[in-house]
C-alpha atoms as a PDB file:
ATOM      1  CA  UNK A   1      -6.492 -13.144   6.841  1.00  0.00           C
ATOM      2  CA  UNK A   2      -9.779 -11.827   5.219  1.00  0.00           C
ATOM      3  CA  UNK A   3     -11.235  -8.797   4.008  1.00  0.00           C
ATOM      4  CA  UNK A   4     -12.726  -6.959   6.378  1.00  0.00           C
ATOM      5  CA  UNK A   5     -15.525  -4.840   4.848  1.00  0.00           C
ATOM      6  CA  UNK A   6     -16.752  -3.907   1.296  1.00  0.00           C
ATOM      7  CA  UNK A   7     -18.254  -5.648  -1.749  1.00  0.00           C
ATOM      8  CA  UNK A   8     -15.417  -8.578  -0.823  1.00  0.00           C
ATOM      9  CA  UNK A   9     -15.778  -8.661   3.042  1.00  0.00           C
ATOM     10  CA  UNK A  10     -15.476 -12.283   4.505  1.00  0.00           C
ATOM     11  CA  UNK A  11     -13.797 -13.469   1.098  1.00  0.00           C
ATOM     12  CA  UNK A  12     -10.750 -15.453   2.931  1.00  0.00           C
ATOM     13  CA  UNK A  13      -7.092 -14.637   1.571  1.00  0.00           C
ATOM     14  CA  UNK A  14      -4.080 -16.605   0.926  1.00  0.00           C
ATOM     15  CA  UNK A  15      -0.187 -16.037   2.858  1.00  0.00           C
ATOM     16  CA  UNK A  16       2.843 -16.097   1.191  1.00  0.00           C
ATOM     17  CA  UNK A  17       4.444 -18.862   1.595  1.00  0.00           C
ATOM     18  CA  UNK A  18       7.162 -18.988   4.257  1.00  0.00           C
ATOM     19  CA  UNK A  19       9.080 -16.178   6.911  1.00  0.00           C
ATOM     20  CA  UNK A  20       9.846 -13.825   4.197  1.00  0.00           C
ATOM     21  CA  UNK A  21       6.665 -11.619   4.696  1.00  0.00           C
ATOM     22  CA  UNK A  22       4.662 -10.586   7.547  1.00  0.00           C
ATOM     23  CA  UNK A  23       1.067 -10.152   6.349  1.00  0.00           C
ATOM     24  CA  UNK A  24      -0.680  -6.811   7.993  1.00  0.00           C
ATOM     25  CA  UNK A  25      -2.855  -8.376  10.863  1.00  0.00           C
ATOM     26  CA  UNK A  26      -6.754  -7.940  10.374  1.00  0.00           C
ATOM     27  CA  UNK A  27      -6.546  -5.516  13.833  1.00  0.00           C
ATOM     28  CA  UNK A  28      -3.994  -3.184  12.200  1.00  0.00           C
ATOM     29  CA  UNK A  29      -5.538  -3.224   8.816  1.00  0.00           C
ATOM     30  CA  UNK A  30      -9.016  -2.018  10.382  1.00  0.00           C
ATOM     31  CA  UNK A  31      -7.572   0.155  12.309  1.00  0.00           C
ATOM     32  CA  UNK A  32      -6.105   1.540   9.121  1.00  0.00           C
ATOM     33  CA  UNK A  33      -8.496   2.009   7.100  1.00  0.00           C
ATOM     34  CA  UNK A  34     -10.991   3.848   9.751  1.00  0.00           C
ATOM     35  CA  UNK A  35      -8.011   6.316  10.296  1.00  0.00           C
ATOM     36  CA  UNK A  36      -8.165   7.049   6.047  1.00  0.00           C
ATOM     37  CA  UNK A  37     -11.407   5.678   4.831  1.00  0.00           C
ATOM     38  CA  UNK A  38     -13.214   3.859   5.500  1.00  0.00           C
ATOM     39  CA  UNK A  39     -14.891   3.945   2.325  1.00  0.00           C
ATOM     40  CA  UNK A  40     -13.549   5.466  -1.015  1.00  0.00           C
ATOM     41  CA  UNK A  41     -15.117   6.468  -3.864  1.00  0.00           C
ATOM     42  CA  UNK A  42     -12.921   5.730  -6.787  1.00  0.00           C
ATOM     43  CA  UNK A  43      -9.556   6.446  -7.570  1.00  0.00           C
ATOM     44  CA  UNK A  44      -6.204   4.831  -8.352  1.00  0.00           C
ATOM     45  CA  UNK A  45      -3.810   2.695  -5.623  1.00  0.00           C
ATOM     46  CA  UNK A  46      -0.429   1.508  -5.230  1.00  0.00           C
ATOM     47  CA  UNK A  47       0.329  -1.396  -3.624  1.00  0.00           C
ATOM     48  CA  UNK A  48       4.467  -0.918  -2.942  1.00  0.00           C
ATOM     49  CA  UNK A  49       6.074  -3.936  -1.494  1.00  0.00           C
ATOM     50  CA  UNK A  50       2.554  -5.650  -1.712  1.00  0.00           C
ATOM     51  CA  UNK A  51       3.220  -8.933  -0.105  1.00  0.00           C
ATOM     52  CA  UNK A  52      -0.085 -11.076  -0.015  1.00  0.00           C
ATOM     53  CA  UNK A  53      -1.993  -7.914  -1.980  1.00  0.00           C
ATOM     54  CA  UNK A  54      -4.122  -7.516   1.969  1.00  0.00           C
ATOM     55  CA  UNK A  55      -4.225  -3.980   2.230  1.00  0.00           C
ATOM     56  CA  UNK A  56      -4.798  -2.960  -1.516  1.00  0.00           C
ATOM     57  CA  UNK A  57      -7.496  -5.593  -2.233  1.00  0.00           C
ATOM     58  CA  UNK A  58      -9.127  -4.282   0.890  1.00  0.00           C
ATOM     59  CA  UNK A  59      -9.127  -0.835  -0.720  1.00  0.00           C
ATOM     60  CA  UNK A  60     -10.819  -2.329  -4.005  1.00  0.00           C
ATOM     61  CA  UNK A  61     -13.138  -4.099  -1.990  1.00  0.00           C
ATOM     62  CA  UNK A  62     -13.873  -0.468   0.018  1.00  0.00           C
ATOM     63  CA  UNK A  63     -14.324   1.438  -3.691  1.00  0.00           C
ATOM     64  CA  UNK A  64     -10.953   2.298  -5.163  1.00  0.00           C
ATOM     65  CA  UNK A  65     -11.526   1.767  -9.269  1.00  0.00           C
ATOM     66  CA  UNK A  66      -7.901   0.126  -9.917  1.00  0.00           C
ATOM     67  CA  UNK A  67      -4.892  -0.668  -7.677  1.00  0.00           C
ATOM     68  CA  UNK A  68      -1.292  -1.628  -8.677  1.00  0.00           C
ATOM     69  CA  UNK A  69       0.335  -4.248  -6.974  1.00  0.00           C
ATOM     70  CA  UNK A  70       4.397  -4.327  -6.900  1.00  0.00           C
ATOM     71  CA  UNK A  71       6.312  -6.918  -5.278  1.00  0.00           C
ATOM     72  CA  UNK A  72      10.080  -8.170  -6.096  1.00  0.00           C
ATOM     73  CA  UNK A  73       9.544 -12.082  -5.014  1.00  0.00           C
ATOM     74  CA  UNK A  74       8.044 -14.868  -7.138  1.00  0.00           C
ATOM     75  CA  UNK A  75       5.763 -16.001  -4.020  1.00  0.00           C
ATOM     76  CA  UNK A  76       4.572 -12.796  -3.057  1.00  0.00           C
ATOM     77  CA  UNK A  77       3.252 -12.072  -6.903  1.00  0.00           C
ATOM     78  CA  UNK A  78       1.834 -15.639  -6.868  1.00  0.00           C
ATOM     79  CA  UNK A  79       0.052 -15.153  -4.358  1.00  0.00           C
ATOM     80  CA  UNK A  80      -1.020 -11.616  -5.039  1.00  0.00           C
ATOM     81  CA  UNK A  81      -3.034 -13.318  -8.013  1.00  0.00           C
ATOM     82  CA  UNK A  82      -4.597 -16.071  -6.093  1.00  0.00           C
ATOM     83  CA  UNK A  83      -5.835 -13.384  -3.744  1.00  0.00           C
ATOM     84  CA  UNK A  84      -7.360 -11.198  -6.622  1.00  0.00           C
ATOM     85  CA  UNK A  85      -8.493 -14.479  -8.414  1.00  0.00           C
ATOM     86  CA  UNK A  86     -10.315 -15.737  -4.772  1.00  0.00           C
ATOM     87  CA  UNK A  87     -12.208 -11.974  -4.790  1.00  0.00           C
ATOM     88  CA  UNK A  88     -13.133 -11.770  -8.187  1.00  0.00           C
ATOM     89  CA  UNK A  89     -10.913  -8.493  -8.468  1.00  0.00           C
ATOM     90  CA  UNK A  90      -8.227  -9.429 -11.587  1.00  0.00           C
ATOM     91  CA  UNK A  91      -9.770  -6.599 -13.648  1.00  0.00           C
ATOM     92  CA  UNK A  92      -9.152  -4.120 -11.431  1.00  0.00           C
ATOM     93  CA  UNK A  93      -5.592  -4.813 -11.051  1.00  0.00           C
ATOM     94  CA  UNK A  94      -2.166  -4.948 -12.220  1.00  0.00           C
ATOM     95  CA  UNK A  95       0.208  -7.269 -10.860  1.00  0.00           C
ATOM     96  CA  UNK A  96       3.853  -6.881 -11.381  1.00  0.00           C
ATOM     97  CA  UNK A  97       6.851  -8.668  -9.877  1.00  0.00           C
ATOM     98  CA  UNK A  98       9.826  -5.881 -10.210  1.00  0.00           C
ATOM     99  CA  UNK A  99      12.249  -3.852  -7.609  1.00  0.00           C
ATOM    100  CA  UNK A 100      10.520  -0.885  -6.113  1.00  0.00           C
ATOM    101  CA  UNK A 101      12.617   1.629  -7.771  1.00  0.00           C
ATOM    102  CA  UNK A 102      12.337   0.413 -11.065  1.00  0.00           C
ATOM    103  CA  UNK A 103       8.979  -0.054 -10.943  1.00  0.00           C
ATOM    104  CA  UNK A 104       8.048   3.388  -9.968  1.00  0.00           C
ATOM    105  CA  UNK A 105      10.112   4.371 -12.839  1.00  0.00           C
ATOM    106  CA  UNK A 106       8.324   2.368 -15.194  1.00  0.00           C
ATOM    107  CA  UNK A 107       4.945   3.395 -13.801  1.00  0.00           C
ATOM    108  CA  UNK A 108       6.268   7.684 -14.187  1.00  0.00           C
ATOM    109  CA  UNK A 109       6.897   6.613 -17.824  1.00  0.00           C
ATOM    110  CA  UNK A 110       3.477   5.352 -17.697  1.00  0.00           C
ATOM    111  CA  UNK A 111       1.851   8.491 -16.559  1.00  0.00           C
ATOM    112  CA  UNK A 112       0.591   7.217 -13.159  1.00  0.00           C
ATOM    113  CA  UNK A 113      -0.862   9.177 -10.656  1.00  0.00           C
ATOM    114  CA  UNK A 114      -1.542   7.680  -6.886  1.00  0.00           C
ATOM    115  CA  UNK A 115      -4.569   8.165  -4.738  1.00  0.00           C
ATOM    116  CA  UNK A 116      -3.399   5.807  -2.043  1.00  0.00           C
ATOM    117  CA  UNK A 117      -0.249   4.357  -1.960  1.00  0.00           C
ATOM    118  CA  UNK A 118       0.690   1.943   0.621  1.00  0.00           C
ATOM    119  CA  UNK A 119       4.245   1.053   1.540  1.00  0.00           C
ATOM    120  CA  UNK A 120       5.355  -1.711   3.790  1.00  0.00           C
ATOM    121  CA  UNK A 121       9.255  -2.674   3.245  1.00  0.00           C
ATOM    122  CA  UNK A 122      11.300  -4.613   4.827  1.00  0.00           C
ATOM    123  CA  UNK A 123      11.923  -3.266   8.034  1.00  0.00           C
ATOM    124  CA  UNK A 124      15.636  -3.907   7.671  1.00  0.00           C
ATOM    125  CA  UNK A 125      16.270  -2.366   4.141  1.00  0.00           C
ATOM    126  CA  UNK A 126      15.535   1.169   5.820  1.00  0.00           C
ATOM    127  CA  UNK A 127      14.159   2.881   2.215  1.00  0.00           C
ATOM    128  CA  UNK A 128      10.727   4.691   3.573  1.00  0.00           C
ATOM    129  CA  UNK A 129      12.700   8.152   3.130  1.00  0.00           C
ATOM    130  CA  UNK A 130      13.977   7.333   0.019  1.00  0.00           C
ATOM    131  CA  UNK A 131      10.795   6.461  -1.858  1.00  0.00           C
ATOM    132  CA  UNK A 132       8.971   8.913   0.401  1.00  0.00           C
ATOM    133  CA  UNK A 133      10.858  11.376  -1.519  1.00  0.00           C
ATOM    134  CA  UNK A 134      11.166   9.713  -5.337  1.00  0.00           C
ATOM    135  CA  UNK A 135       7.069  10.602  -4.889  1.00  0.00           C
ATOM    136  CA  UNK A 136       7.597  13.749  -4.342  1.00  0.00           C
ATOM    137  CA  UNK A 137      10.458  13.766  -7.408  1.00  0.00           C
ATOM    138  CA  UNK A 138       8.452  11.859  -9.743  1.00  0.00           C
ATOM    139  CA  UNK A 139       5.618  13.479  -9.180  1.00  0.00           C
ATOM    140  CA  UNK A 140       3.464  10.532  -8.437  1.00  0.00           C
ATOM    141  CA  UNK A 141       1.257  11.344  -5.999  1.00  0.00           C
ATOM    142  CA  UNK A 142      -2.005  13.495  -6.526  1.00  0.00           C
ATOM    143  CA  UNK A 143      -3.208  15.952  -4.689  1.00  0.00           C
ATOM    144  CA  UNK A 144      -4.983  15.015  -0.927  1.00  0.00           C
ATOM    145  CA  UNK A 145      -3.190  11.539  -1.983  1.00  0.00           C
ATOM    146  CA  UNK A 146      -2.508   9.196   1.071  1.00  0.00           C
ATOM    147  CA  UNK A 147       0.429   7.717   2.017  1.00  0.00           C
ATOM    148  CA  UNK A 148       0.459   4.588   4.255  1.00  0.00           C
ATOM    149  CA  UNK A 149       4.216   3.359   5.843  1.00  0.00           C
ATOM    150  CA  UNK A 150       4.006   0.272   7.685  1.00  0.00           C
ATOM    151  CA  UNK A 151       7.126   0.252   9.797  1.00  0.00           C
ATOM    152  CA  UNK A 152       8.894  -1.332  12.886  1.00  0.00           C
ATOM    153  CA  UNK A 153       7.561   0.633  15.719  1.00  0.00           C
ATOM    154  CA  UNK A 154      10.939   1.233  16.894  1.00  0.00           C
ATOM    155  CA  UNK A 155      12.247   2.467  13.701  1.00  0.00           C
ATOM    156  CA  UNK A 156      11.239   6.535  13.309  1.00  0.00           C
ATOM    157  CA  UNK A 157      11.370   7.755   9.846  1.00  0.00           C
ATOM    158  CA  UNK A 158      12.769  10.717   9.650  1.00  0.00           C
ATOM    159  CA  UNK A 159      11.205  12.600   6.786  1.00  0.00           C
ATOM    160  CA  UNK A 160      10.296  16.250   6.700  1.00  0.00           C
ATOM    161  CA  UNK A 161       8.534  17.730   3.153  1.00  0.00           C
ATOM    162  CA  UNK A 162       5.532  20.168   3.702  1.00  0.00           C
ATOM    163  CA  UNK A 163       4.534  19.071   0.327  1.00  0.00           C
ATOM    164  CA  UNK A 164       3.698  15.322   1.987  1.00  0.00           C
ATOM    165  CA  UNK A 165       3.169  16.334   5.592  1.00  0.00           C
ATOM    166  CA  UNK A 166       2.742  13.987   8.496  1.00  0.00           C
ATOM    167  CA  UNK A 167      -1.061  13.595   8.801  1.00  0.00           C
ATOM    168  CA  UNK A 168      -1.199  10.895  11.558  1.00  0.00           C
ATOM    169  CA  UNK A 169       0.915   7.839  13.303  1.00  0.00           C
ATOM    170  CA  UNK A 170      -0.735   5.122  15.450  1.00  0.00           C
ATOM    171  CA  UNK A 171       1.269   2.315  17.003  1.00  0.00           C
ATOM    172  CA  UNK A 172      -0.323  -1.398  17.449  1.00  0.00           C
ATOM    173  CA  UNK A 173       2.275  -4.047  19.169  1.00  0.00           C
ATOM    174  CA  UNK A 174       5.632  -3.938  17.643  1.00  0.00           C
ATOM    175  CA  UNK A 175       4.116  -1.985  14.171  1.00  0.00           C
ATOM    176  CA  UNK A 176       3.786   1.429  13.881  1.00  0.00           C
ATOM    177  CA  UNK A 177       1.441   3.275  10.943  1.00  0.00           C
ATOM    178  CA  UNK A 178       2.858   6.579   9.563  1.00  0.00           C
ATOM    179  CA  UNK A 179       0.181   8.532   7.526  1.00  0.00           C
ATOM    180  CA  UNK A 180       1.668  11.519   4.914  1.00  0.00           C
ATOM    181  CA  UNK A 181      -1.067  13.593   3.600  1.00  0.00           C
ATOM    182  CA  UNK A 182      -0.048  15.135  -0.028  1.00  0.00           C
ATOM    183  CA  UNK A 183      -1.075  19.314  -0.171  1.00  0.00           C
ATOM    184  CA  UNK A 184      -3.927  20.212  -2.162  1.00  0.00           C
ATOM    185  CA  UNK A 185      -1.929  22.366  -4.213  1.00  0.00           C
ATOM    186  CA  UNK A 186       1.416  21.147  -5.351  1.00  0.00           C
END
């Protein structure tokens, strides 16, 4: 794993240790950010079920000012810092080991508003509706804001809001990328 363009491209990153997460391959992740990017030009990320930090230290390294990086086990988090630490990107980030919903609770108390939020959860746990919507209900999304599902290819999600619109969907091996586009005007 690397990232693949940006002020950090080359800059090698670090896995979790063992089977519990499955790291975005460097294919998928450029494919990715050529659908949405590829270059940004400030703004404010979340990093939801962040495993090794890959896709939202790519966005930092691509021109997003800060991204927030949420991820419920110890090994993930750890290595979430090593990867910031190996960029040079630890002041442009928070780092926070927590459940998904409580975190996004904390971060509405916080005032937080997403440019880019990227979501990969397990593929078992089934939740991309449910936090598809608490955006929506929390009102943590900005307007034109991106939002990034990595998924199990066979695995639809089944989520219809105009307000977060499917913008695009693009399937690589046995992952699939759904893309929600927030309205201009909420």
């Amino acid at each position: 794993m690397r990232v693949i363009s940006g002020k950090w491209k080359g800059r090698k990153l670090f896995a979790v240790p063992g089977r519990t997460t499955r790291p975005t391959a460097d294919k998928v992740k450029e494919a990715l950010f050529n659908m949405i990017g590829p270059y940004f030009t400030g703004g404010i990320g979340l990093d939801l079920f962040a495993g090794t930090g890959g896709l939202g230290i790519e966005a930092l390294s691509r021109g997003f000012d800060r991204f927030i990086f949420i991820d419920r086990d110890i090994r993930a988090v750890e290595t979430i810092r090593a990867n910031l630490k190996q960029v040079g990107g630890w002041d442009e980030a928070e780092v926070y080991r927590s459940d998904a919903d409580r975190a996004l609770s904390q971060l509405k108390k916080r005032g937080f508003r997403f440019h880019l939020v990227f979501m990969d959860p397990p593929y078992a746990e089934e939740k991309n509706v449910h936090f598809l919507e608490r955006f929506l209900e929390e009102n943590l999304l900005e307007p034109g804001a991106i939002v990034v599902v990595e998924r199990d290819r066979e695995r639809e999600i089944h989520f219809r809001d105009t307000r977060l619109p499917l913008w695009k969907e693009s399937r690589f091996g046995d992952t699939a990328l759904s893309i929600y586009l927030r309205e201009k005007s909420p």
